[in-house]
Protein backbone atom coordinates (compact mmCIF):
# COMPACT_ATOMS: atom_id res chain seq x y z
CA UNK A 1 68.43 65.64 156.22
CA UNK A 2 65.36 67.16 155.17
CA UNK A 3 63.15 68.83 158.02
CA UNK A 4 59.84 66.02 158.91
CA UNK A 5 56.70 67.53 158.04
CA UNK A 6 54.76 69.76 160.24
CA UNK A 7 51.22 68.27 159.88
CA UNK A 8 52.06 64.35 159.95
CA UNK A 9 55.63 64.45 161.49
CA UNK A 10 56.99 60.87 159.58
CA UNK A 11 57.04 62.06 156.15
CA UNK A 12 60.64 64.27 155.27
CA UNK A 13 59.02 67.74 153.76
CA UNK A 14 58.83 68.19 150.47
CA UNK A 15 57.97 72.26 150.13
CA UNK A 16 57.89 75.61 152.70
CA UNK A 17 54.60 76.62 151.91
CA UNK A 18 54.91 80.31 150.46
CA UNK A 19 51.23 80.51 151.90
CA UNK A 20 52.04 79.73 155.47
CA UNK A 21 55.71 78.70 155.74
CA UNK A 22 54.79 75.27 157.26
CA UNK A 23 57.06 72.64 156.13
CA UNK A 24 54.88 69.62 154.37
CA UNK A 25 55.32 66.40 152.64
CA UNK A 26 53.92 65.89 149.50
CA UNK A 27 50.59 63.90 150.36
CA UNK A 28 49.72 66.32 153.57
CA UNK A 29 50.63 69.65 150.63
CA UNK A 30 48.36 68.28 148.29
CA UNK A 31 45.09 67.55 151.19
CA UNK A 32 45.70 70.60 152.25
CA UNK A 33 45.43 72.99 149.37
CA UNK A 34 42.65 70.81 147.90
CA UNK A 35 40.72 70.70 151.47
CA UNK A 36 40.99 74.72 151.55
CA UNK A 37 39.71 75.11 147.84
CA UNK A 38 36.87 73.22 149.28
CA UNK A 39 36.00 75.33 151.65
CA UNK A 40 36.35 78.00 149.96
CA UNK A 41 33.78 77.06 147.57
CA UNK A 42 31.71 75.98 150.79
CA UNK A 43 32.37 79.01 152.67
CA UNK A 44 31.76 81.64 149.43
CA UNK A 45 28.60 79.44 148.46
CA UNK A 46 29.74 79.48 144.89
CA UNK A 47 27.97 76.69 143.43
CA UNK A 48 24.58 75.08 143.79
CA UNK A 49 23.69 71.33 143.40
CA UNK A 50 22.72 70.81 139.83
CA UNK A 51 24.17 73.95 138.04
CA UNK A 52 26.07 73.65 134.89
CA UNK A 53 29.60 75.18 135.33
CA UNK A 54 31.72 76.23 132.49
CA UNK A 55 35.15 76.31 133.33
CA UNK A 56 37.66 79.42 131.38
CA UNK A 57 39.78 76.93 130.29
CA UNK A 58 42.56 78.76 128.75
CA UNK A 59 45.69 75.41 128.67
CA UNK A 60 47.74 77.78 131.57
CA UNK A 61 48.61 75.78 135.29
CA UNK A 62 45.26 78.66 137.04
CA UNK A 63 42.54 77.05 134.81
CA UNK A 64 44.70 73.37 134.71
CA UNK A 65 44.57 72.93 138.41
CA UNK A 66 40.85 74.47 138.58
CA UNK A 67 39.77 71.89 136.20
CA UNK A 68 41.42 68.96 138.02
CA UNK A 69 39.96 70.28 141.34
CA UNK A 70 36.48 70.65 140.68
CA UNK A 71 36.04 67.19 139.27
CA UNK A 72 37.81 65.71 142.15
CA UNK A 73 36.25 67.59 144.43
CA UNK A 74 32.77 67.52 142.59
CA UNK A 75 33.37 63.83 143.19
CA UNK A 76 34.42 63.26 146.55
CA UNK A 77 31.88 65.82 147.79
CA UNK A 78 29.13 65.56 145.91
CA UNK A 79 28.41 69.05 144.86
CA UNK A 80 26.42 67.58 141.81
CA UNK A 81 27.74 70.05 138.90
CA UNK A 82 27.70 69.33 135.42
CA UNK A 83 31.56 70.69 134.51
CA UNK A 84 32.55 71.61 130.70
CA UNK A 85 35.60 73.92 129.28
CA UNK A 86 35.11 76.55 127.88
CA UNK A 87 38.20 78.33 125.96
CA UNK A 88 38.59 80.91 123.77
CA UNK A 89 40.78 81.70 121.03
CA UNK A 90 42.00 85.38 120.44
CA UNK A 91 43.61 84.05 117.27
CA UNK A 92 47.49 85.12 118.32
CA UNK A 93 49.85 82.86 116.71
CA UNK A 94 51.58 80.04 118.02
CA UNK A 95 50.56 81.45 121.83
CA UNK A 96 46.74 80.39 121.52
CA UNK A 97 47.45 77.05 119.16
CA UNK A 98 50.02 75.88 121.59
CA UNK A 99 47.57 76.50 124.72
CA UNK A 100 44.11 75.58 123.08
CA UNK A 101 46.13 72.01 122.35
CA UNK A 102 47.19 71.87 126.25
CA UNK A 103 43.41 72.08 127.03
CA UNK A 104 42.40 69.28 124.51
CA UNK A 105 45.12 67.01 125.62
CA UNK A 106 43.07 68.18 129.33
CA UNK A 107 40.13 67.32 127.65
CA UNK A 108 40.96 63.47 126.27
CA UNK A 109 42.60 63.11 129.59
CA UNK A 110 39.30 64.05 131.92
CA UNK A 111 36.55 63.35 129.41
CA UNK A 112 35.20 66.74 130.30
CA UNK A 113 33.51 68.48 127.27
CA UNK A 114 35.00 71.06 125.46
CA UNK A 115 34.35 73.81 123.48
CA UNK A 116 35.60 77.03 121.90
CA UNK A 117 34.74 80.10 120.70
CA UNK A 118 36.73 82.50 118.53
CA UNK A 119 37.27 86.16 118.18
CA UNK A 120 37.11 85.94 114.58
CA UNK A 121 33.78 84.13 114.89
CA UNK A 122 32.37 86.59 116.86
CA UNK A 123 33.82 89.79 115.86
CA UNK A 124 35.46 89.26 112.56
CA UNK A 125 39.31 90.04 113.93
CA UNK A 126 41.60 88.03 115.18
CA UNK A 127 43.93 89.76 118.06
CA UNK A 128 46.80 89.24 115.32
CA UNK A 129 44.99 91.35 112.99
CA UNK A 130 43.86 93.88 115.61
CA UNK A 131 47.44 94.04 116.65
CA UNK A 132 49.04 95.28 113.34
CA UNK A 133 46.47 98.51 113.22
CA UNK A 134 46.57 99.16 116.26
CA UNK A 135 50.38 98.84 117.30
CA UNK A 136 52.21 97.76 120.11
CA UNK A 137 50.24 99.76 122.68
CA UNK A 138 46.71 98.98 124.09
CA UNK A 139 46.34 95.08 122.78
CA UNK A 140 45.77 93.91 126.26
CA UNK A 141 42.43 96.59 125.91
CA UNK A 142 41.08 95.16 123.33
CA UNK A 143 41.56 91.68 124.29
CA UNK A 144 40.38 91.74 127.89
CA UNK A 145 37.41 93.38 126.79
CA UNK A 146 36.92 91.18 123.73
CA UNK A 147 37.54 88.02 126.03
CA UNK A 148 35.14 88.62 128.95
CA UNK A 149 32.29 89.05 126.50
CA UNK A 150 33.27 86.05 124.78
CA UNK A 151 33.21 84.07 127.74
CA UNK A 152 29.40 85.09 128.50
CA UNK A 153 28.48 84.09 125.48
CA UNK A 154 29.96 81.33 124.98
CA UNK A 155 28.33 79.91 128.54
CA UNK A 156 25.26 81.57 127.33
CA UNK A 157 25.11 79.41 124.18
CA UNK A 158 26.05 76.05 126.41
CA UNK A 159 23.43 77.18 129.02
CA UNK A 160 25.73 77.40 131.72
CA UNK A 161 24.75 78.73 135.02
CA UNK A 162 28.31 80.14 135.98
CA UNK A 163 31.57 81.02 135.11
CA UNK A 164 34.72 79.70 136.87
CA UNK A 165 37.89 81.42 136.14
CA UNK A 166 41.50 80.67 137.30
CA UNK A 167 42.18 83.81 138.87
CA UNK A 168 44.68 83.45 142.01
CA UNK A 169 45.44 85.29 145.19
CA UNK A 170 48.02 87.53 142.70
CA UNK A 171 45.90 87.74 139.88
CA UNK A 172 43.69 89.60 142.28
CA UNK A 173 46.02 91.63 144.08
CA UNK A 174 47.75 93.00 141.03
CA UNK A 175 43.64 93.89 140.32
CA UNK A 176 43.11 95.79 143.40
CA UNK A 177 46.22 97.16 143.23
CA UNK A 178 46.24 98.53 139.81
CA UNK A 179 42.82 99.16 140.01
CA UNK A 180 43.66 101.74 143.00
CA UNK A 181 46.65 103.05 141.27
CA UNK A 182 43.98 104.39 138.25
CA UNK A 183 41.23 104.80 140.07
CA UNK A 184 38.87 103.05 139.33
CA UNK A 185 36.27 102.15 141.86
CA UNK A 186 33.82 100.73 139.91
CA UNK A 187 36.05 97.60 138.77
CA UNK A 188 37.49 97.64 141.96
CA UNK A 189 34.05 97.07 143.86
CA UNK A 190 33.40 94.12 140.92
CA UNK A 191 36.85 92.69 140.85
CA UNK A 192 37.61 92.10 144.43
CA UNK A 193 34.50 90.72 145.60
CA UNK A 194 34.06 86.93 146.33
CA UNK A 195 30.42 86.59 144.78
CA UNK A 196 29.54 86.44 140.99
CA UNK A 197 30.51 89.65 139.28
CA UNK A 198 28.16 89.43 136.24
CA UNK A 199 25.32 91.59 135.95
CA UNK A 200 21.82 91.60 134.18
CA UNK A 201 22.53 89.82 130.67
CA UNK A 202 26.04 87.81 131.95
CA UNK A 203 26.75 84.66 133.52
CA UNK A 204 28.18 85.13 136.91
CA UNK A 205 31.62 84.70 137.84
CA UNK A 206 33.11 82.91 140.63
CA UNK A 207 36.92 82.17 141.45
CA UNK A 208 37.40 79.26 143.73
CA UNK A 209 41.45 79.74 143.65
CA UNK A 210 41.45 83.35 144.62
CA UNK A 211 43.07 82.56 147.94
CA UNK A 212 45.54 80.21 146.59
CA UNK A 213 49.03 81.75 145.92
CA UNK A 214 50.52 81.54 142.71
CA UNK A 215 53.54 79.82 143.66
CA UNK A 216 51.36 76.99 145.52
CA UNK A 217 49.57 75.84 142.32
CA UNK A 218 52.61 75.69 140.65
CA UNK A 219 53.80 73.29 143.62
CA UNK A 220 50.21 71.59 143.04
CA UNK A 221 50.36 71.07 139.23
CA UNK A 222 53.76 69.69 139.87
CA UNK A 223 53.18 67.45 142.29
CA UNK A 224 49.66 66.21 140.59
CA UNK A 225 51.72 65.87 137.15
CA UNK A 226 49.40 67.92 135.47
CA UNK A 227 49.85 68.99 131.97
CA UNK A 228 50.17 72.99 131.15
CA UNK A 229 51.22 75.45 128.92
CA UNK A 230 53.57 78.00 130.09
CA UNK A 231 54.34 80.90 127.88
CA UNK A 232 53.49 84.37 128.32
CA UNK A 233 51.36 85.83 125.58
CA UNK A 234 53.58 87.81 123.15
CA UNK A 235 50.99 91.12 124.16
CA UNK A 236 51.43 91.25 127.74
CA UNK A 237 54.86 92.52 128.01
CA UNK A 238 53.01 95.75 126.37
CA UNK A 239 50.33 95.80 129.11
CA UNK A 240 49.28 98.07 132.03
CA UNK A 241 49.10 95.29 134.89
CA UNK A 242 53.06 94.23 134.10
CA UNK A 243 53.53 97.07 136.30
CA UNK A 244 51.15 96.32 139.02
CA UNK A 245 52.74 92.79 138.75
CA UNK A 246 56.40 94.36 139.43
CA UNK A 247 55.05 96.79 142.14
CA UNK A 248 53.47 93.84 143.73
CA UNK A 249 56.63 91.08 143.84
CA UNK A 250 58.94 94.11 145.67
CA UNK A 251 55.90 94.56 148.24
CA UNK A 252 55.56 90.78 148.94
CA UNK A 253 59.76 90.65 149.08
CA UNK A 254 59.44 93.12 151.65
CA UNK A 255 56.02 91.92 153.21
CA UNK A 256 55.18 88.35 152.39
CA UNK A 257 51.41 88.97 153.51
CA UNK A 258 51.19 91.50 151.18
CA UNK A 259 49.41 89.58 148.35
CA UNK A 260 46.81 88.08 151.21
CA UNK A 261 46.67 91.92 152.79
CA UNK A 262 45.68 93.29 149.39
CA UNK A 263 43.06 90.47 148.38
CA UNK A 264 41.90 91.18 152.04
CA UNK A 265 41.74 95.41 151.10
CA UNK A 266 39.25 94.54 148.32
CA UNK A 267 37.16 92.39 149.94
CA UNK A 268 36.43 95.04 153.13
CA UNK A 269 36.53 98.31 150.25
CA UNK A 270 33.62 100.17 151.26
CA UNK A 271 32.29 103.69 149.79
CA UNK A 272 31.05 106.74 150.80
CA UNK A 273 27.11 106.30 150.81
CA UNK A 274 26.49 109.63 148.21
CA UNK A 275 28.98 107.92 145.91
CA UNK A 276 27.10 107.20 142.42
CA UNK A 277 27.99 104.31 140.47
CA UNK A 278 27.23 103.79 137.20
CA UNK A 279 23.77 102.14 136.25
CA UNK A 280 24.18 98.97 134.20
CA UNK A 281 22.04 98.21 131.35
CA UNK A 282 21.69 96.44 128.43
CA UNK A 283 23.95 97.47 124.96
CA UNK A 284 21.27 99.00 121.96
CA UNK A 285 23.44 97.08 118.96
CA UNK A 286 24.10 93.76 120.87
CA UNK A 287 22.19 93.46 124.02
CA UNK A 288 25.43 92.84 126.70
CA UNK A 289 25.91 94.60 129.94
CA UNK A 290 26.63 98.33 129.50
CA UNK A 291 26.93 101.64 131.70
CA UNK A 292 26.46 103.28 128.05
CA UNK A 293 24.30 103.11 125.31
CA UNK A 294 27.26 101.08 123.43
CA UNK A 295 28.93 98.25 125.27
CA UNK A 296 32.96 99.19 125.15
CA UNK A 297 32.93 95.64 122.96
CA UNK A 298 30.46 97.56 120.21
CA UNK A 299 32.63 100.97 120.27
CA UNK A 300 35.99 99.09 120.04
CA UNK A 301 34.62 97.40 117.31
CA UNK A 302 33.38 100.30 115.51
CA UNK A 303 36.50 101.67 115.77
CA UNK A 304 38.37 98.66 113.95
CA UNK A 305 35.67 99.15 111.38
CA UNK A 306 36.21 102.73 110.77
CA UNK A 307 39.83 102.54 110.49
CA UNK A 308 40.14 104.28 113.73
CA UNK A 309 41.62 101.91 116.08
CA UNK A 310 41.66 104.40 119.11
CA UNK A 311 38.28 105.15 119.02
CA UNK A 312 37.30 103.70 121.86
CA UNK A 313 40.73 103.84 123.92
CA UNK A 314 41.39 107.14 126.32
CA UNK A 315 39.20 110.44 126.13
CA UNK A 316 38.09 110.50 122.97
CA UNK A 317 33.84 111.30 124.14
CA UNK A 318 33.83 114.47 122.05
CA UNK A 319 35.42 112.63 118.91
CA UNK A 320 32.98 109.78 119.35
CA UNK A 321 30.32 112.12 119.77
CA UNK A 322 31.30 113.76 116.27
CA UNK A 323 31.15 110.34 115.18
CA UNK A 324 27.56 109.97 116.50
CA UNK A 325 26.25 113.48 114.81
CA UNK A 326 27.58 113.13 111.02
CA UNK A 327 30.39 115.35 111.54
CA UNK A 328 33.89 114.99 109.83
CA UNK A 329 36.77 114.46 111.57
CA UNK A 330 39.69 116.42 111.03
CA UNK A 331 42.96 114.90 109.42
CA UNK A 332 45.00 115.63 112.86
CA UNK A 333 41.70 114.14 114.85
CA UNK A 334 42.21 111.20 112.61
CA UNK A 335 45.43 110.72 113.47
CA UNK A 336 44.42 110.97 116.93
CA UNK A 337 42.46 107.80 116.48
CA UNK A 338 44.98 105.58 114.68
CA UNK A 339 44.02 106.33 111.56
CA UNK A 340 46.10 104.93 108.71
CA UNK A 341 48.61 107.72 107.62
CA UNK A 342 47.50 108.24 103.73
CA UNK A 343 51.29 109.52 103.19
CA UNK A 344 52.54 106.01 103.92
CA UNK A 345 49.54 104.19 101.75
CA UNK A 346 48.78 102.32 104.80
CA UNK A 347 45.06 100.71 104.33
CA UNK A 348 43.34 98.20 106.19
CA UNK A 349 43.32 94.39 104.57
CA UNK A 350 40.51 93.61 102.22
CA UNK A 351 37.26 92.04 103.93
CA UNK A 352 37.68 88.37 104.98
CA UNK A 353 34.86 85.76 105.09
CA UNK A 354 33.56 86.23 109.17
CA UNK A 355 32.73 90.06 109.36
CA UNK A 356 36.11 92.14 108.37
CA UNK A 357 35.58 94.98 106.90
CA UNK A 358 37.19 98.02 105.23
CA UNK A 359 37.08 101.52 106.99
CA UNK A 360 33.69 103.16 106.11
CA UNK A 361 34.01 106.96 106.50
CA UNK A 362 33.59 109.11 109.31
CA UNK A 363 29.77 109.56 110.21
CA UNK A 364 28.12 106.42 112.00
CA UNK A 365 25.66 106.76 108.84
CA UNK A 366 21.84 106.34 108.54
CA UNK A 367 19.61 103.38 110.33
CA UNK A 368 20.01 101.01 106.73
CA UNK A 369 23.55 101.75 107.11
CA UNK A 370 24.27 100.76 110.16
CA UNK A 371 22.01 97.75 110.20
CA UNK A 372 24.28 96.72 106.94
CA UNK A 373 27.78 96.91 108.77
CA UNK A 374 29.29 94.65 110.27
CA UNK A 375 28.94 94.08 114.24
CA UNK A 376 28.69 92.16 117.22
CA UNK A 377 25.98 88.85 116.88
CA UNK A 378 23.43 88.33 119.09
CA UNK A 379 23.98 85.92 122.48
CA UNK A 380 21.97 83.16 120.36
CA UNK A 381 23.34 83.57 116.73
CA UNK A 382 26.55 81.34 117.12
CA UNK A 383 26.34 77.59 117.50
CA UNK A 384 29.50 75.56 117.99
């Protein structure tokens, strides 16, 4: 016989929450996670009354449940948002057309609107494309910097007022975790906080589901019946945070707090007063957030356009700097970059309608020149 529930005592349970190991049925499982999402959004004072809130909507169970539980609880508490979904599409083969259909089956089901914006539309390269210069190494780089931007402006263009993202209890302790592990305190001050992380020129950022395990939402989208695509991208086996992810399931087998302890370490980080972060500003070529003069989106770019896929991956300032004064490279510093090897006839595909372009030499050229090459639009140049 099953064990009764904890909170109502009459119904049999249907789960052990992972969360708090009470025993539940269904109906008290499902009030409770949704009544602590609310409060979460209460407590973090995400939204405002009025605001226009475009949801990453990516066809995965994070942004499927997020949906489904802001317009229910939009509804039965009145927080008076106007909610849309927003996806984007790397352009990855059979990964992104199966998803982006998950989120329009979402879409006819909720009535929410929906729109999309495209890495080929914005940059000229599809993450397929990207992927055979490039190689198997470093994808996940280009794509997570190519995808927040695209996010921003694509709520810039629908006038949205924030961001919500999907992001879970382990999506942000594999952050803080791998975030420590490189050392990075400048993403780790962004990433683990609970208000908006975007800066001057970017739509802020909230994540109601950040306290909500992983498993739970998994219990919730079952429960709820809630259609989702499941299939890991064919890139992230390649990536940096699959090890953070692997470090982070033998600490929670051996400490089942630690996901909550970790999300609970970022939140309280603090730093030592003379400690200098960088000062944010505004890209020169395309006018997004940047500690540089060149947003990384503008130098990975430049790379891709160059023929030198690298250029903007690892410590490669002095090269780029090269770059900047007219110098040559040298054949080995080439290679350095992911330059095509001229011994195998590799070359990169002829220029495609949307931006594509051949490798143009090694100096970053005159002002005419640059003006003339290919690069990132300006937040008000696309319309869907």
């Amino acid at each position: 016989m099953p064990a009764p529930c904890s909170a109502c005592g009459t119904s049999p349970a249907a789960l052990r929450r992972p969360k708090t190991g009470h025993a539940l049925c269904r109906a008290c499982f499902l009030a409770a996670f949704e009544e602590e999402t609310h409060q979460a959004i209460v407590a973090g004072r995400l939204f405002q009354p009025g605001e226009t809130v475009a949801i990453g909507a990516s066809g995965g169970k994070d942004s499927t449940v997020l949906a489904h539980l802001l317009q229910l609880l939009d509804r039965r508490h009145g927080y008076g948002l106007r909610l849309l979904l927003l996806s984007v599409d790397e352009g990855i083969a059979g990964y992104r057309d199966a998803s982006l259909a998950a989120v329009r089956r979402h879409h006819l089901r909720s009535g929410l609107p929906m729109h999309v914006v495209s890495y080929r539309q914005l940059y000229g390269w599809s993450m397929d494309r990207i992927a055979r210069h490039l190689g198997p190494r470093n994808n996940c780089t280009f794509c997570g910097v190519f995808r927040r931007q695209a996010l921003d402006r694509g709520a810039l263009l629908l006038g949205a007022d924030k961001i919500a993202t999907g992001h879970n209890a382990d999506d942000v302790a594999e952050t803080v975790l791998m975030n420590f592990l490189r050392g990075d305190v400048g993403r780790l001050r962004r990433g683990a906080g609970t208000g908006p992380a975007g800066g001057e020129g970017a739509v802020p950022r909230c994540k109601p589901l950040r306290h909500a395990y992983e498993k739970e939402i998994v219990l919730y989208a079952y429960f709820q019946g809630l259609d989702y695509f499941s299939t890991e991208c064919v890139y992230a086996p390649q990536a940096y945070r699959g090890h953070a992810r692997a470090l982070l399931k033998e600490l929670e087998a051996a400490r089942p707090s630690a996901v909550a302890d970790l999300c609970h370490s970022g939140e309280r980080l603090s730093l030592r007063s003379d400690l200098r972060l960088p000062a944010r500003g505004a890209c020169q070529r395309c006018g997004y957030v940047a500690s540089q003069p060149l947003c990384k989106a503008c130098v990975l770019l430049e790379g891709l356009n160059r023929g030198l896929p690298k250029l903007g991956i690892g410590k490669h300032q002095r090269l780029r700097d090269k770059l900047r004064d007219g110098q040559p490279l040298t054949q080995e510093e080439r290679r350095r970059l992911g330059a095509p090897g001229e011994a195998e006839g590799e070359l990169l595909e002829p220029q495609e309608p949307g931006g594509e372009s051949e490798a143009q030499g090694e100096a970053l050229g005159t002002d005419e020149e640059q003006r003339n090459r290919p690069s990132l639009r300006g937040f008000r140049d696309l319309d869907f």
